[in-house]
C-alpha atoms as a PDB file:
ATOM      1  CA  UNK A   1      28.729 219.604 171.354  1.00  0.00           C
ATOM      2  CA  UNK A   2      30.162 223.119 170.069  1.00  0.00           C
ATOM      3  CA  UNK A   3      32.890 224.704 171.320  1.00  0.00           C
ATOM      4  CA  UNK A   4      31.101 226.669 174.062  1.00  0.00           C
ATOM      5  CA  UNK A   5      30.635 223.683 175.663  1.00  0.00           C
ATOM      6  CA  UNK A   6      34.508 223.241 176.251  1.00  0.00           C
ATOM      7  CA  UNK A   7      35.063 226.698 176.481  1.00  0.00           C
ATOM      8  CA  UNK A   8      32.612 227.199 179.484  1.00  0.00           C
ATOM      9  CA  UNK A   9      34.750 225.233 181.954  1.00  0.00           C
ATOM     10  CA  UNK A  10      37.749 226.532 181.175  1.00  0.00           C
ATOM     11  CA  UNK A  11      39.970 226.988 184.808  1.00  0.00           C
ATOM     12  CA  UNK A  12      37.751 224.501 186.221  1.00  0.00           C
ATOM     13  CA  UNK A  13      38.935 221.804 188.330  1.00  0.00           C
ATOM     14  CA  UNK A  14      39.594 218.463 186.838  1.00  0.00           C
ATOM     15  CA  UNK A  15      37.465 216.738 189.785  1.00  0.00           C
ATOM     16  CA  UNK A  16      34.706 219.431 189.542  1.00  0.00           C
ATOM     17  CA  UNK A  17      31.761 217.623 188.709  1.00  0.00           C
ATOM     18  CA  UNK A  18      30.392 219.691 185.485  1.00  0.00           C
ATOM     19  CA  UNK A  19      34.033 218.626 183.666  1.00  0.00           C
ATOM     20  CA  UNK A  20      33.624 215.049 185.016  1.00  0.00           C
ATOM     21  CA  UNK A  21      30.207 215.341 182.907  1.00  0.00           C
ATOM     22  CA  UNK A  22      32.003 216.954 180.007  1.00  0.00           C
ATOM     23  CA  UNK A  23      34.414 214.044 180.197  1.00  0.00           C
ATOM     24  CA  UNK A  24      31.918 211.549 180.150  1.00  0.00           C
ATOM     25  CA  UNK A  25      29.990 213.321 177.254  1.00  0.00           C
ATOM     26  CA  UNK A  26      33.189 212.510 174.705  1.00  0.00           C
ATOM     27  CA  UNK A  27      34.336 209.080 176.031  1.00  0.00           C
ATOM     28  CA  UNK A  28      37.041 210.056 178.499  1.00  0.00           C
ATOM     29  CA  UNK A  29      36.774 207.141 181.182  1.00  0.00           C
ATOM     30  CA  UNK A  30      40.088 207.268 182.506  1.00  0.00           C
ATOM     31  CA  UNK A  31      41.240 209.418 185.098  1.00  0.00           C
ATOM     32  CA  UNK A  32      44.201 211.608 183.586  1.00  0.00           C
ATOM     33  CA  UNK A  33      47.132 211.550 185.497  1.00  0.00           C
ATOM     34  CA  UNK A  34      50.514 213.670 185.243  1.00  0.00           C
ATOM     35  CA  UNK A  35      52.811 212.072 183.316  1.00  0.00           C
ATOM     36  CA  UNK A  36      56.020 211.689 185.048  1.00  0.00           C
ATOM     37  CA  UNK A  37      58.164 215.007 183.876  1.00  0.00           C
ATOM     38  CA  UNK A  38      55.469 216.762 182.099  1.00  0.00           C
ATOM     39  CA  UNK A  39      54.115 219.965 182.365  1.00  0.00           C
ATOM     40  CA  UNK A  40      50.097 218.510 181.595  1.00  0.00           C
ATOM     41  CA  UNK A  41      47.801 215.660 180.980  1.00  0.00           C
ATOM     42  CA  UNK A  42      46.187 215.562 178.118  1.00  0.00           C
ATOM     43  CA  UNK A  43      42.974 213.547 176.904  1.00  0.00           C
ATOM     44  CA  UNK A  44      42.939 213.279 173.420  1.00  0.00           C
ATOM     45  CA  UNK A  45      40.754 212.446 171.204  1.00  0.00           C
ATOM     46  CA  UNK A  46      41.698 212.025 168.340  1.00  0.00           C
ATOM     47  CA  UNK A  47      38.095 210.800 166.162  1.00  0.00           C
ATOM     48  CA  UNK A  48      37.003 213.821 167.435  1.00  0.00           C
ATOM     49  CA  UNK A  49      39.004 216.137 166.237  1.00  0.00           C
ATOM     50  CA  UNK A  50      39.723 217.466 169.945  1.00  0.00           C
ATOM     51  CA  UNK A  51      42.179 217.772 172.770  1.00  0.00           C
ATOM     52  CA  UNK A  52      42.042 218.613 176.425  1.00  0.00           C
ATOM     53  CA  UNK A  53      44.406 220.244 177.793  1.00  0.00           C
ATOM     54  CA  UNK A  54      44.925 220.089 182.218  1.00  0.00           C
ATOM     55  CA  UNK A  55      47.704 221.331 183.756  1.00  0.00           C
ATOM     56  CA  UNK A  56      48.094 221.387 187.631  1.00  0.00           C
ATOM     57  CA  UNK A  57      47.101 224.310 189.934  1.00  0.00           C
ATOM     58  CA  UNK A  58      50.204 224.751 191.537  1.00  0.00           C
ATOM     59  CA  UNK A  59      54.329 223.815 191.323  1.00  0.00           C
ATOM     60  CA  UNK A  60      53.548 221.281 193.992  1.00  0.00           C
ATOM     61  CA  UNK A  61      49.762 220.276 193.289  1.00  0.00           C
ATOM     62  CA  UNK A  62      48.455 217.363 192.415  1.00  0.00           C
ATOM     63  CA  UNK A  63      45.137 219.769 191.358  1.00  0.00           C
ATOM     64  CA  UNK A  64      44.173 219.469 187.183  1.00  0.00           C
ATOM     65  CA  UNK A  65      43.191 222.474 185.997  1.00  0.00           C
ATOM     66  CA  UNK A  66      41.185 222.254 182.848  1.00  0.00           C
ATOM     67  CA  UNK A  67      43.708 224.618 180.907  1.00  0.00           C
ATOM     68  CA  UNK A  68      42.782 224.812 177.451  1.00  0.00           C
ATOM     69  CA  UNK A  69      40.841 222.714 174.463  1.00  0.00           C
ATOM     70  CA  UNK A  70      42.088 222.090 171.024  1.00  0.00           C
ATOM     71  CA  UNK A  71      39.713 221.951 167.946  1.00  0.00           C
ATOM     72  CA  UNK A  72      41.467 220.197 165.305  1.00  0.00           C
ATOM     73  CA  UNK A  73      40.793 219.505 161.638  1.00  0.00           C
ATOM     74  CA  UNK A  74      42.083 216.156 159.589  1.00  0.00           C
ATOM     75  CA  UNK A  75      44.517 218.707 157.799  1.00  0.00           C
ATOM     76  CA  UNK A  76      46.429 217.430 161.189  1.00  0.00           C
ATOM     77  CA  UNK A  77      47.463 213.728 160.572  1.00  0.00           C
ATOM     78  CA  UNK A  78      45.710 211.219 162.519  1.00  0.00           C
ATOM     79  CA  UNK A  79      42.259 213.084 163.357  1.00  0.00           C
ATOM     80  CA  UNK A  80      39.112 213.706 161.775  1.00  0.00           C
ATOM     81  CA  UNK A  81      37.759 217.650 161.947  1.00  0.00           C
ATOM     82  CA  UNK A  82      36.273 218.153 165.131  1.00  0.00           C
ATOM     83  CA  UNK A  83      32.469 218.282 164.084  1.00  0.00           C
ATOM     84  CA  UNK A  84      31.302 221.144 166.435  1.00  0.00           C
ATOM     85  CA  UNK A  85      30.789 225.232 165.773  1.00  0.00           C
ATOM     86  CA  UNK A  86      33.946 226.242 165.856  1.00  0.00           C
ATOM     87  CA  UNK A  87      34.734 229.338 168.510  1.00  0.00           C
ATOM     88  CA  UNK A  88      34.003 232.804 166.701  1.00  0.00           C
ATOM     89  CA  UNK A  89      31.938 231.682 163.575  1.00  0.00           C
ATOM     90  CA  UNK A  90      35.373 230.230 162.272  1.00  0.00           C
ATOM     91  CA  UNK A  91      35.363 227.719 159.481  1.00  0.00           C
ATOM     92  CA  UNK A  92      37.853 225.164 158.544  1.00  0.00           C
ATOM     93  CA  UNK A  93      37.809 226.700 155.162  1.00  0.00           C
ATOM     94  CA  UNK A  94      39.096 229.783 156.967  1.00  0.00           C
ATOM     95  CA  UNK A  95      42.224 231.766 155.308  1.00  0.00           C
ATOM     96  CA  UNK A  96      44.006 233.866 157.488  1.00  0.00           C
ATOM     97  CA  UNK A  97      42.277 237.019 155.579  1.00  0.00           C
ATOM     98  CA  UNK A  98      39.047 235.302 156.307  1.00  0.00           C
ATOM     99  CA  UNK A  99      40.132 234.974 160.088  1.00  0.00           C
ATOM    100  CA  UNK A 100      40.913 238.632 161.013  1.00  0.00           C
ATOM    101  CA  UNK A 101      37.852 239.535 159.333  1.00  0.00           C
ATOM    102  CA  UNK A 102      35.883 237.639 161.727  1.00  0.00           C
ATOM    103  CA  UNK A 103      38.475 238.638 164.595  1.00  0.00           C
ATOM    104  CA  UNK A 104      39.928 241.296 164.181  1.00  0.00           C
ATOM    105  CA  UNK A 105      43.872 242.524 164.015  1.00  0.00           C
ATOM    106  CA  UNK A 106      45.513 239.877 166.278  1.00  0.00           C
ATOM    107  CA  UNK A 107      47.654 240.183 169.568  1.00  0.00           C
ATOM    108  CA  UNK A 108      50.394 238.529 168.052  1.00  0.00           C
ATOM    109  CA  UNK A 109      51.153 236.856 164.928  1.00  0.00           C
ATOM    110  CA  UNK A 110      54.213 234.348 163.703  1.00  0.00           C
ATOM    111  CA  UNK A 111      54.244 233.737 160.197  1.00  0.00           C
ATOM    112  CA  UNK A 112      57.187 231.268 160.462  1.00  0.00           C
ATOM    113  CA  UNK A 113      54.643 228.940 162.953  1.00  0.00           C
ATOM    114  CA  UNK A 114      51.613 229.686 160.717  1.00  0.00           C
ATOM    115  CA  UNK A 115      49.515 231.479 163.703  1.00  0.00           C
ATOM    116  CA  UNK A 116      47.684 234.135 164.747  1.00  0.00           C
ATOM    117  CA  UNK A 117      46.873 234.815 168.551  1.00  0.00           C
ATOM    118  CA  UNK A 118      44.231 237.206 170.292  1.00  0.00           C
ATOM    119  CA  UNK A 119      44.426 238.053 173.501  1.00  0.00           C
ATOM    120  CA  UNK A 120      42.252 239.122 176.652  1.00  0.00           C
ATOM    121  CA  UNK A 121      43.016 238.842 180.182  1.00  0.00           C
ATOM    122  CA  UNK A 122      40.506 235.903 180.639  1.00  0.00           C
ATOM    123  CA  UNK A 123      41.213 233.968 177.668  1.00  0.00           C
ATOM    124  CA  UNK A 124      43.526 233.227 174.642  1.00  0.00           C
ATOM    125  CA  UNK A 125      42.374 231.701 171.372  1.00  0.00           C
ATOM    126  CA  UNK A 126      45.581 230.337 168.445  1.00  0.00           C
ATOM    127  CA  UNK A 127      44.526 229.925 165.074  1.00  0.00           C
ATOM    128  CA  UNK A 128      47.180 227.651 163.354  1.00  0.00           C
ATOM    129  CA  UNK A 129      47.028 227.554 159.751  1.00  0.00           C
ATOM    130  CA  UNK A 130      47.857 224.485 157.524  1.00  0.00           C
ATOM    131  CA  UNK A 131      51.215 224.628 155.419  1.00  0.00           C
ATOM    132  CA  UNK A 132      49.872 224.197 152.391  1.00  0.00           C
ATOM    133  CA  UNK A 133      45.913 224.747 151.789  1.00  0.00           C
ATOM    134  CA  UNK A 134      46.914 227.976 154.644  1.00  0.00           C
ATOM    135  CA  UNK A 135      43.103 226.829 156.366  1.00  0.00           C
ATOM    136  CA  UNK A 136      42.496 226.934 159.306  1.00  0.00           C
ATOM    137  CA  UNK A 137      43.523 223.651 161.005  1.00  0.00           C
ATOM    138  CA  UNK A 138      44.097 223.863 164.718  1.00  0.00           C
ATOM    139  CA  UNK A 139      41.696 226.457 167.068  1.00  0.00           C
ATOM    140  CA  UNK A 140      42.998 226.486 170.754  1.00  0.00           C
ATOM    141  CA  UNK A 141      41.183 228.016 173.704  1.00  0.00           C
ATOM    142  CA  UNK A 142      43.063 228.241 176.689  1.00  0.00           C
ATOM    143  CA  UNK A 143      43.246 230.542 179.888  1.00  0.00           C
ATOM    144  CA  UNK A 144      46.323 232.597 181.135  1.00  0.00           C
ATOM    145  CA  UNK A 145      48.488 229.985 182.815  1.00  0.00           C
ATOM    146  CA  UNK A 146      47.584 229.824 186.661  1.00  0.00           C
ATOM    147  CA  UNK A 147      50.594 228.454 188.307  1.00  0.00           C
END
């Protein structure tokens, strides 16, 4: 699976049946539940190099809302690089330089946090870059929060 695959179903339900399949298509059997005082349940997965990210519709819903998916690379301890096309032609070999090439001059950047964001009013994609090697390491896709 690439990224597109993720990406696609963004601000779709958690019970919608085309994320259930999505689930199902990494290894997610168990149904995510908010953790008590949290702000969203996560499935991740860490072998694969990727989170998911659902957070609920609403202050008083019980409604996940597939919020946003993380592509991570082994620079972050515990995973292995998720294996998939990256979003935008990005490479974990990616340099910041490299990055803005590829995406332009970014909505926001914080050099003390070691990332870059762009912007658009359906979607917003975080480079973080490693500490030392400065790669790319993390690539997160999420939508404008809903609630």
């Amino acid at each position: 699976m690439d990224s597109n695959d993720f990406i696609a179903h963004l601000g779709k339900a958690y019970d919608a049946p085309e994320v259930q399949r999505l689930l199902a298509a990494v290894g997610v059997t168990k149904k995510l539940k908010m953790p008590k005082d949290d702000i969203e349940a996560r499935a991740d997965l860490p072998k694969l190099g990727l989170s998911l990210i659902f957070k609920p519709e609403g202050p008083k819903s019980s409604v996940l809302i597939f919020q946003a998916a993380m592509f991570l690379s082994n620079d972050n301890k515990g995973y292995t690089s998720y294996s998939g096309a990256l979003p935008a032609q990005l490479l974990w070999t990616d340099k910041p330089a490299e990055v803005r090439v590829k995406l332009g001059k970014p909505t926001e950047s914080k050099a003390a946090l070691r990332l870059d964001r762009w912007k658009t009013p359906d979607q917003i994609l975080t480079i973080e870059y490693a500490k030392e090697s400065k790669r790319v390491h993390c690539v997160t896709v999420h939508i404008p929060k809903t609630a």
